[in-house]
Protein backbone atom coordinates (compact mmCIF):
# COMPACT_ATOMS: atom_id res chain seq x y z
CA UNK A 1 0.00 0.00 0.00
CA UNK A 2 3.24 2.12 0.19
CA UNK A 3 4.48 3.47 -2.89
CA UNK A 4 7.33 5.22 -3.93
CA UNK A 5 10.99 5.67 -3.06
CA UNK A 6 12.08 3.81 0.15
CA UNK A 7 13.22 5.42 3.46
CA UNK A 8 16.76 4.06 2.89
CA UNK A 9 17.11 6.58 -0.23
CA UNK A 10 16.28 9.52 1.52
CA UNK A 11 12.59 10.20 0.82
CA UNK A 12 9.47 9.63 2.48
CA UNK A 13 7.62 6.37 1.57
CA UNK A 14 4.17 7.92 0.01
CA UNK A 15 0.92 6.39 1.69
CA UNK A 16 -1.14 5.58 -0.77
CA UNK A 17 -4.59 6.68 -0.14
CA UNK A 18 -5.54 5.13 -3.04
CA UNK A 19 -4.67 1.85 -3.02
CA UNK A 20 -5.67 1.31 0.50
CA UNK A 21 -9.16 2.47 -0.09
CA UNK A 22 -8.98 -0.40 -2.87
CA UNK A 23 -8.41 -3.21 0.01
CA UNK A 24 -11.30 -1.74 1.88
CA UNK A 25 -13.91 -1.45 -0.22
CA UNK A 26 -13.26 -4.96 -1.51
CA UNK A 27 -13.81 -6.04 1.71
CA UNK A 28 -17.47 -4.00 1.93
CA UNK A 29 -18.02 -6.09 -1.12
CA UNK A 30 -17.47 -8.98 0.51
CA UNK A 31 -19.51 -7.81 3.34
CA UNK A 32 -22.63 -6.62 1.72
CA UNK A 33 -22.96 -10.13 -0.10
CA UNK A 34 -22.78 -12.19 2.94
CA UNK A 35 -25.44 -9.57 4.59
CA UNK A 36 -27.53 -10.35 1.26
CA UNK A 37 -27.12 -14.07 1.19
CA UNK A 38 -28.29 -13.88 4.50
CA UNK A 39 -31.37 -11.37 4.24
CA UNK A 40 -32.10 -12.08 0.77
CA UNK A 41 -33.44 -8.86 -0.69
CA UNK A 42 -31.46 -6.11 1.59
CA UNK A 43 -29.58 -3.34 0.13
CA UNK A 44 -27.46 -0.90 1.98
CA UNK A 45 -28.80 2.43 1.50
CA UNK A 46 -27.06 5.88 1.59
CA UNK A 47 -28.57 9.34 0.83
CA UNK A 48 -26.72 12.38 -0.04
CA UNK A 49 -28.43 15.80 0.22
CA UNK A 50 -26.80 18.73 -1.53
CA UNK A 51 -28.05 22.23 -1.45
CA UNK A 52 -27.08 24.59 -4.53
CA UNK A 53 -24.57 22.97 -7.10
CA UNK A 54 -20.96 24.23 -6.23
CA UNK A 55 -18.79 22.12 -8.69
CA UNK A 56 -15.99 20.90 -6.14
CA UNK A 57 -19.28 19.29 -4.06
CA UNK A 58 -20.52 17.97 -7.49
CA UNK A 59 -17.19 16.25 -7.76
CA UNK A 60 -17.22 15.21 -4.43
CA UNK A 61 -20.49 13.28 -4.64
CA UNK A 62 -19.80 11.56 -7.94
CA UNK A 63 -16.73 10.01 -6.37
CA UNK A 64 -19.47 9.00 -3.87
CA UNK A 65 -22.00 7.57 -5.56
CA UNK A 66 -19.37 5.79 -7.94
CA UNK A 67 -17.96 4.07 -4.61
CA UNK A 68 -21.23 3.34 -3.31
CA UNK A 69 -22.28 1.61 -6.52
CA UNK A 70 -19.15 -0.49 -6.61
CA UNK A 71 -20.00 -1.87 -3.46
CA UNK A 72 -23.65 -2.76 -3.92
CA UNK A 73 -24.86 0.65 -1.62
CA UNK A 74 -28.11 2.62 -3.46
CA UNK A 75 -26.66 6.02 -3.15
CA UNK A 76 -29.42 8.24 -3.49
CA UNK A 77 -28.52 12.15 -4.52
CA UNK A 78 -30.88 14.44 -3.47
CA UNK A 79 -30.08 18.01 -4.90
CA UNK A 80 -32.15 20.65 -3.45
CA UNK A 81 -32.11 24.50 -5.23
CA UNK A 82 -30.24 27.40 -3.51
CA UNK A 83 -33.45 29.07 -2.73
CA UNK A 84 -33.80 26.00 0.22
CA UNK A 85 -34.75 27.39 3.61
CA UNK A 86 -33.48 25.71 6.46
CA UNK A 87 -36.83 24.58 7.25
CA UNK A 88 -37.44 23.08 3.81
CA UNK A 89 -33.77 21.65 4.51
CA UNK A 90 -34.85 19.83 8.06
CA UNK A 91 -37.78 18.62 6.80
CA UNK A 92 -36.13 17.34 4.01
CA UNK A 93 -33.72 15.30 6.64
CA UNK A 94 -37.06 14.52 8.84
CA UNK A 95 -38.25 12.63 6.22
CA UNK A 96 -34.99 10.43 5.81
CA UNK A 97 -34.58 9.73 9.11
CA UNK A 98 -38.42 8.00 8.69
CA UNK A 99 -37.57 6.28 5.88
CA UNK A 100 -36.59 2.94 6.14
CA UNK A 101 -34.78 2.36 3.01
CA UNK A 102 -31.80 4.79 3.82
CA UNK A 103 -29.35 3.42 6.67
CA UNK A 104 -27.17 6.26 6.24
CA UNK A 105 -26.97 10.31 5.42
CA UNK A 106 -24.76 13.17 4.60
CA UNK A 107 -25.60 16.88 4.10
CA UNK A 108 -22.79 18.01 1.82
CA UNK A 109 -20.66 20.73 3.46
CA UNK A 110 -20.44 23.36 2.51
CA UNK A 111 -23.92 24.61 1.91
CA UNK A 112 -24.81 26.32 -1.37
CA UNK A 113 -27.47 28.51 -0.54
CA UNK A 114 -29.27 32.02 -0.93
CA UNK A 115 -30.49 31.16 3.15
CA UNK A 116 -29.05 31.29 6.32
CA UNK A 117 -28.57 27.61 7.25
CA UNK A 118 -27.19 27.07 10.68
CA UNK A 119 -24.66 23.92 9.71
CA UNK A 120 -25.47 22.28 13.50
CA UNK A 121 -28.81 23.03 13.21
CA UNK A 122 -28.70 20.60 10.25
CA UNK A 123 -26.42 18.23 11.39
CA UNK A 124 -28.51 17.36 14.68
CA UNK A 125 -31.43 16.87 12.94
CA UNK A 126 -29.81 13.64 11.49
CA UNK A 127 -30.37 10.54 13.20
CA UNK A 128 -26.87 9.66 15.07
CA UNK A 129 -27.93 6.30 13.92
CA UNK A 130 -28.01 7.75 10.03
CA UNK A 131 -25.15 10.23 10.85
CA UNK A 132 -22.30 8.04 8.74
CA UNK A 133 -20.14 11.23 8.99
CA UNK A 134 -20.37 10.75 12.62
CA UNK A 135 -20.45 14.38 13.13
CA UNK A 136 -23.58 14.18 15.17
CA UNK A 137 -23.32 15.88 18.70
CA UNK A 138 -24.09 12.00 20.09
CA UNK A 139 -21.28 10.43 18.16
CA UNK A 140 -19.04 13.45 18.35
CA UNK A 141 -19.89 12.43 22.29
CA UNK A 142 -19.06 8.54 22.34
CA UNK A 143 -15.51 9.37 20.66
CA UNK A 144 -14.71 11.68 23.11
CA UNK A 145 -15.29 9.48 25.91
CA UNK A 146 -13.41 6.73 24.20
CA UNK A 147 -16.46 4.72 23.17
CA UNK A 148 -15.62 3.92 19.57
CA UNK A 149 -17.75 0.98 19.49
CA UNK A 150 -20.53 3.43 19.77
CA UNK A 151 -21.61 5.51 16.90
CA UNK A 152 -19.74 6.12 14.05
CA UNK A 153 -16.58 7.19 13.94
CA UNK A 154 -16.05 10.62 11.62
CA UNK A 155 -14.69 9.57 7.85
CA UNK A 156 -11.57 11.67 6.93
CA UNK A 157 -9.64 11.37 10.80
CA UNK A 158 -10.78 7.48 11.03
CA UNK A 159 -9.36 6.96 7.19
CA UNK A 160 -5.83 8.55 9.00
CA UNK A 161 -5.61 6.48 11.70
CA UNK A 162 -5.94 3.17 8.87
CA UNK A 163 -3.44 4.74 7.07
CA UNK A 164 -0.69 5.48 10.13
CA UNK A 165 -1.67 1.60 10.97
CA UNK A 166 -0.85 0.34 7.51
CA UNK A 167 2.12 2.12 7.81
CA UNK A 168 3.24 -0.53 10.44
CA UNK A 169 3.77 2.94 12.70
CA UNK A 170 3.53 2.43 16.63
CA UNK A 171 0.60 5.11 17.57
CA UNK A 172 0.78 4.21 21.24
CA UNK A 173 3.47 6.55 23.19
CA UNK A 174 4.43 9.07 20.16
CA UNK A 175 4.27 12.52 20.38
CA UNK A 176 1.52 13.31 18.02
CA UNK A 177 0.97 16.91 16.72
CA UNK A 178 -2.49 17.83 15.11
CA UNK A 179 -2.59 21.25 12.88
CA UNK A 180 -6.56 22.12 13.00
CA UNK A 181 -9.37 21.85 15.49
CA UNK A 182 -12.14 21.62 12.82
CA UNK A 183 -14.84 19.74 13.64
CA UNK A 184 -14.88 17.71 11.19
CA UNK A 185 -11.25 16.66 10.90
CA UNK A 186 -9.02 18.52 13.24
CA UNK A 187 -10.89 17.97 16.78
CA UNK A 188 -11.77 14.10 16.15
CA UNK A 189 -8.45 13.38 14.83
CA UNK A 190 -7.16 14.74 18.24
CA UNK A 191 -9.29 12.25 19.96
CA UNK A 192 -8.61 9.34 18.24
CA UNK A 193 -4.52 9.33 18.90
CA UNK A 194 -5.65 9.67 22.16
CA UNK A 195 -8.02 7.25 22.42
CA UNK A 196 -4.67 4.89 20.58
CA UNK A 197 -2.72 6.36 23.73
CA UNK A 198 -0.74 8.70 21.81
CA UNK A 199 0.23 12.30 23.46
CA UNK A 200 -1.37 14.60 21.67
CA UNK A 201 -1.06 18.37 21.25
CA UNK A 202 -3.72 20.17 18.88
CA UNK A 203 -2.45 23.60 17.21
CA UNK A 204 -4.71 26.03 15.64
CA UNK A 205 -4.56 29.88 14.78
CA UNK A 206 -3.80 31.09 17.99
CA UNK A 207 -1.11 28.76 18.71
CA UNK A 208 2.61 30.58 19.54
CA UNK A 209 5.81 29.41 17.63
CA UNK A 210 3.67 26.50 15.62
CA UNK A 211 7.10 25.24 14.44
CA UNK A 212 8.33 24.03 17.67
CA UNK A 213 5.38 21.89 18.11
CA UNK A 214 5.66 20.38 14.81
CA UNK A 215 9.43 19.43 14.78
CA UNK A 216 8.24 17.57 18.17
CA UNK A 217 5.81 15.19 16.23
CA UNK A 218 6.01 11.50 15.55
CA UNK A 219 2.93 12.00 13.65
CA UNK A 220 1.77 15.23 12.56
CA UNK A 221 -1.93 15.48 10.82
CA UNK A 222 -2.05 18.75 8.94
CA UNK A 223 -5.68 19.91 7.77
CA UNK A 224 -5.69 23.92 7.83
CA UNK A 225 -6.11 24.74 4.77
CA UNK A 226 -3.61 26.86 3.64
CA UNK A 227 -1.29 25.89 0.70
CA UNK A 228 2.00 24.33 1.86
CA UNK A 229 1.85 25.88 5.16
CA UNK A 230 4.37 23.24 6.76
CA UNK A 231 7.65 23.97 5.48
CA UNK A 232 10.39 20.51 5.51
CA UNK A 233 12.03 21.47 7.86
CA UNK A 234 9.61 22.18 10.34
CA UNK A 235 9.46 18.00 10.20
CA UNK A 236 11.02 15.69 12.72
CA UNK A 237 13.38 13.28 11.07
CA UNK A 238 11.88 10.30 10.68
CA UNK A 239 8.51 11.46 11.44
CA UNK A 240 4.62 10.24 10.00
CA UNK A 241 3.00 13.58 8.10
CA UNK A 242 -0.57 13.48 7.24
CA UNK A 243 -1.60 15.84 5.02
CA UNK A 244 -5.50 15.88 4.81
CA UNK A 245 -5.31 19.51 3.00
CA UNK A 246 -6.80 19.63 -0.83
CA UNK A 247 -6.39 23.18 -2.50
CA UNK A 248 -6.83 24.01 -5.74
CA UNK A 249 -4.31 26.77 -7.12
CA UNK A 250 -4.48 28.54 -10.26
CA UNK A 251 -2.52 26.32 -13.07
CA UNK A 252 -2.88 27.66 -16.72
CA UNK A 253 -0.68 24.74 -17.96
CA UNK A 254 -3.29 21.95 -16.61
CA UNK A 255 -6.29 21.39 -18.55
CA UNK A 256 -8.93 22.03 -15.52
CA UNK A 257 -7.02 25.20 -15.16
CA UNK A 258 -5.60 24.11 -11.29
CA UNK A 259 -3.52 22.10 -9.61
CA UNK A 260 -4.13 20.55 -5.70
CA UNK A 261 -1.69 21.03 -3.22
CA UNK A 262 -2.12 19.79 0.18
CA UNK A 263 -0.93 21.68 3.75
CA UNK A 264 2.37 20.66 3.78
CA UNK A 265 5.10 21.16 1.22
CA UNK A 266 5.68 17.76 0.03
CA UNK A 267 8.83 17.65 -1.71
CA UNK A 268 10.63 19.14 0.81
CA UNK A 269 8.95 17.08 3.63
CA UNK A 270 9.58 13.96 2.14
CA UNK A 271 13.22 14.55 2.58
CA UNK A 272 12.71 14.20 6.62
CA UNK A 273 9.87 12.17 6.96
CA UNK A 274 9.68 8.39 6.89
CA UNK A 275 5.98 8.31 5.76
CA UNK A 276 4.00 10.91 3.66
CA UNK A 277 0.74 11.35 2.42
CA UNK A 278 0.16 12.28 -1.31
CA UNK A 279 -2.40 14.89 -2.26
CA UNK A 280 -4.19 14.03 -4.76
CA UNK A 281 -4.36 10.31 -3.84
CA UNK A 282 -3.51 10.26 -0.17
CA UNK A 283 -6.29 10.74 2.45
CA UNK A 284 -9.64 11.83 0.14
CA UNK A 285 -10.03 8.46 -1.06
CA UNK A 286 -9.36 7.14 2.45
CA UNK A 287 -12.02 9.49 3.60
CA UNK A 288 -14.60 8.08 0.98
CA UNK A 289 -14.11 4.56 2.09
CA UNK A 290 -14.78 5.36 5.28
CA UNK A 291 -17.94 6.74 4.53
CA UNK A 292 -18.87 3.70 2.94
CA UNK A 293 -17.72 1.61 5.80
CA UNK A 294 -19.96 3.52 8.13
CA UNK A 295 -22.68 2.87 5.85
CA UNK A 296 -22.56 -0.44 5.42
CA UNK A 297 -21.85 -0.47 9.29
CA UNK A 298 -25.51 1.46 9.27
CA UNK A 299 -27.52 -1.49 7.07
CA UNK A 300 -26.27 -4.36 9.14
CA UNK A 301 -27.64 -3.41 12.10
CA UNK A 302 -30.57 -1.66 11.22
CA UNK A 303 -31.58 -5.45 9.50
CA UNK A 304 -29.81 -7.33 12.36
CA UNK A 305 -32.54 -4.99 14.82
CA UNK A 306 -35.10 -5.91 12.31
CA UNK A 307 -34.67 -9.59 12.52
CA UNK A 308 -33.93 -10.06 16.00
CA UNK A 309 -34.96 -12.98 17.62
CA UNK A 310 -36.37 -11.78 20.44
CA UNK A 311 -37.02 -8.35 21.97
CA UNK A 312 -35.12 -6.71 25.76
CA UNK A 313 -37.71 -6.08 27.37
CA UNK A 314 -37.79 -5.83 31.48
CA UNK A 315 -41.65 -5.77 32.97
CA UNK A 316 -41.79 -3.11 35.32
CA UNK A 317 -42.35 -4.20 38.91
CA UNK A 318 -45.78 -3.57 40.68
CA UNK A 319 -46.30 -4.09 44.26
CA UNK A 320 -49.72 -6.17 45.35
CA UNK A 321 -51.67 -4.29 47.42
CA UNK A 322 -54.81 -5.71 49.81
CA UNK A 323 -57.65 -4.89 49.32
CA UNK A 324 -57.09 -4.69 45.77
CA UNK A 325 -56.96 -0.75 44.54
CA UNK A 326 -59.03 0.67 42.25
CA UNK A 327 -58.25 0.51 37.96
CA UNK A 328 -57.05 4.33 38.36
CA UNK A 329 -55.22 3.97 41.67
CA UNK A 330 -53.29 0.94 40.36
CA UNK A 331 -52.55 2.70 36.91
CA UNK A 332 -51.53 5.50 38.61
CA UNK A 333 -48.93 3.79 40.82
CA UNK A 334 -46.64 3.12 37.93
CA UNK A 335 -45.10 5.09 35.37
CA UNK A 336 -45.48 4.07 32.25
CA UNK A 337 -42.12 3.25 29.89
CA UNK A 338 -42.32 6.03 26.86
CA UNK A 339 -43.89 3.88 23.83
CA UNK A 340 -41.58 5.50 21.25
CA UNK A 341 -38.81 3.96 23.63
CA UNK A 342 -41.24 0.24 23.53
CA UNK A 343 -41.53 0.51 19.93
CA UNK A 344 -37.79 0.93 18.91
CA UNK A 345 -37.53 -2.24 21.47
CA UNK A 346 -39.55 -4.77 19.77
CA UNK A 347 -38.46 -3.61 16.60
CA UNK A 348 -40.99 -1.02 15.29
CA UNK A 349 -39.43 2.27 13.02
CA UNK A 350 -40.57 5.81 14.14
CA UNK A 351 -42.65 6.03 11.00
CA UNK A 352 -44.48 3.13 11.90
CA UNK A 353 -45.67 5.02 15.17
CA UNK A 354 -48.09 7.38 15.38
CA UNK A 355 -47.67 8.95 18.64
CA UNK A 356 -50.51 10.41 21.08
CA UNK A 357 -48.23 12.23 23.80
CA UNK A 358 -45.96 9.84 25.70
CA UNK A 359 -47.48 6.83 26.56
CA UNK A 360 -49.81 6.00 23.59
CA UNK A 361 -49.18 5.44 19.92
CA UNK A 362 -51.12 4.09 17.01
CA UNK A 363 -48.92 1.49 14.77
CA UNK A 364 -49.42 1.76 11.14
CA UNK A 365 -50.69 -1.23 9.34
CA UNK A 366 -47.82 -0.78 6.85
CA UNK A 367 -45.51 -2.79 9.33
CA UNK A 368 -47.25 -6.13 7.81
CA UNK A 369 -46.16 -4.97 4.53
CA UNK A 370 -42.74 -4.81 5.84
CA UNK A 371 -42.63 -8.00 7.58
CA UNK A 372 -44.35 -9.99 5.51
CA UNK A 373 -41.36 -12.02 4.32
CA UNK A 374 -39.94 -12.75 7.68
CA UNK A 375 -40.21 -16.20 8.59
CA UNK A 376 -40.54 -18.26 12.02
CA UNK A 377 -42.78 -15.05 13.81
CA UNK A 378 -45.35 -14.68 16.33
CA UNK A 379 -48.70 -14.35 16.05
CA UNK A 380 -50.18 -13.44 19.35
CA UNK A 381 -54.08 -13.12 20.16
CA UNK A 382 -55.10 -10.45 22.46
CA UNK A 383 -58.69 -11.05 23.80
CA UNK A 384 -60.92 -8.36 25.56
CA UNK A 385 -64.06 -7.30 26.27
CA UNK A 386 -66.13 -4.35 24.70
CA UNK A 387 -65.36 -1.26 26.99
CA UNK A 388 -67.47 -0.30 29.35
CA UNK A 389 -68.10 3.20 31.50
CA UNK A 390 -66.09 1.24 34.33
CA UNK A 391 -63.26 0.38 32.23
CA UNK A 392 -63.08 -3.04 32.37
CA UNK A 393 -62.62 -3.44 28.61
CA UNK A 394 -59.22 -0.88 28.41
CA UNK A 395 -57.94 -2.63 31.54
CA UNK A 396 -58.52 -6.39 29.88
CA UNK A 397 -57.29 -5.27 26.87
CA UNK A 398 -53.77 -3.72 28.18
CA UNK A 399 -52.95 -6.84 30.68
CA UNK A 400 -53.34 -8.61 27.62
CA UNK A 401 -51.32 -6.84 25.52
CA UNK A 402 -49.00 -6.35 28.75
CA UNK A 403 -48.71 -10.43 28.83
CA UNK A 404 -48.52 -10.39 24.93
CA UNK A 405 -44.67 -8.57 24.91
CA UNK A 406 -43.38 -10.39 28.43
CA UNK A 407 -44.59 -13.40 26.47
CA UNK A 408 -42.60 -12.25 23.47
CA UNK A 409 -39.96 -11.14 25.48
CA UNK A 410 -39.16 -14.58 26.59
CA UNK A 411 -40.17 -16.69 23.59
């Protein structure tokens, strides 16, 4: 996955971006086929929402939807004008989040419109679950407590860290030095080393004497944003360098009329470093992989929730009282577990529910469609009585149903 020059001649062995993101999506092939072979008729499903039509995001999302298609993932690109109003923009991601077809969703950054559209405003109105750039406030949250197992894990700093490990490189101990405090690559790349027990020192515009921090770094992760900001020989000998910058400067003599140069000045980096990232080819391709392993991540275990054998459900615990209260005094001694909470439990989507305040909800017939090929279920009878002005019909009716999920519960 290296290419180039060795170490031994004096340059930097590249890290090829490229031909690493090769290994892994041939491996989500792999995946996705064993997923279908064992739900026949699944397909991973990924939507991309795009406001306005800036070129470099139209480029951007081709390489996208050309990945996803490789893989066996039904990209879906959903380009909305630049007259979109944030509302029209939320409801837009509302109705993704009901729909059970897409596992996983990006807003393109940056946002091409004639609106004000609060970027975190949008990008907590994604489902964490559906958030497969895992730059929701929840997942943000599980990295930063070290949960990676939680969540997913955001796509450019994760691609990084599987290119420092192909590398062979030794993450735990170094002194790693990250250039950025972004959101979306900067701060979770800081918490990642960490979370591999690196040392880690993040560097941003306010930093003092930048260049003392670098020449400390094992690994250095550059994404600023500025055109070879990193000078070689602000590099440690021997050092990893990351460069996860991508800008496009004026070129007359190539036919797109630019060339892309990344953070750091390569050439002369590459003369100190062990390891280097290219750009073009280093970690953009990296960072589309990952998107597509976090999406395929998505599918399995929204299907693997679907077909679950059997549902975790804990009755609640009532105390028997003598004499025997009344229907009101007995429903009022417990507090009832939220049913958008008990339908996500025995394996009902939001749309599915329709909700009447917290403890009721209404389930939409259209979960038989959904179900109807699943084989070995339950069919449970729920007998009652018509209601009367007493209540004894409601009351029948919900011990039944109450005995109908323990009873599922434990089947």
């Amino acid at each position: 996955m290296a290419s180039g020059d060795s170490a031994q001649t004096g340059e930097a062995v590249r890290l090829s971006g490229t031909e690493l993101s090769k290994e892994v999506r041939a491996g989500l092939v792999t995946e996705v086929q064993e997923l279908q072979n064992k739900y026949p008729g699944f397909v991973p499903g990924l939507a991309i929402l795009q406001v306005g039509g800036r070129e470099d995001s139209n480029v951007y999302i081709r390489a996208k939807v050309k990945a996803a298609s490789d893989i066996g993932i039904n990209a879906r690109h959903i380009q909305l004008p630049r007259s979109t109003t944030q509302m029209q923009l939320l409801q837009a991601i509302h109705g993704l989040n009901q729909d059970p077809s897409v596992h996983g969703m990006i807003v393109q950054l940056p946002l091409d419109s004639d609106t004000a559209i609060s970027e975190d405003r949008v990008i907590e109105a994604i489902d964490p679950d559906k958030d497969v750039d895992g730059l929701h406030p929840v997942n943000a949250g599980c990295l930063s407590h070290g949960q990676m197992r939680y969540g997913h894990l955001p796509c450019t700093p994760w691609g990084c860290i599987q290119l420092i490990k192909k590398a062979g490189v030794e993450i735990q101990g170094a002194e790693a030095v990250v250039l950025g405090r972004s959101k979306i690559v900067g701060s979770p790349m800081a918490e990642l080393l960490k979370w591999h027990h690196a040392t880690v020192s993040t560097c941003h515009s306010r930093t003092k004497n930048i260049q003392e921090h670098v020449l400390r770094a094992d690994i250095l992760v550059v994404g600023i944003g500025k055109p070879h900001f990193v000078k070689g020989d602000w590099i440690k000998p021997g050092a990893v360098v990351i460069d996860c910058g991508i800008n496009a400067i004026p070129d007359e003599t190539k036919k797109s009329g630019h060339r892309l140069l990344g953070d750091v000045d390569t050439a002369e980096a590459s003369k100190r470093a062990s390891f280097i990232t290219p750009v073009p080819g280093g970690v953009g391709p990296m960072t589309v992989a990952m998107l597509m392993q976090n999406t395929v991540r998505a599918a399995a275990l929204a299907v693997e929730r679907e077909h679950q054998d059997s549902w975790e459900l804990e009755p609640l615990t009532i105390e028997p009282l003598s004499p025997v209260p009344s229907d009101i005094a007995v429903s009022r001694s417990q507090r009832p577990r939220p049913v958008s909470e008990l339908g996500s439990t025995v394996g009902l989507l939001p749309s599915e529910l329709d909700l009447f305040g917290e403890t009721k909800a209404k389930v939409a017939l259209s979960v038989l469609e959904r179900l109807q090929h699943r084989a070995d279920g339950k069919y449970v009878v729920v007998g009652g009585i018509t209601p009367t002005p007493l209540g004894e019909g409601k009351s029948t009716t919900t011990i039944g149903l109450s005995q109908a999920l323990v009873r599922g519960a434990e089947a």
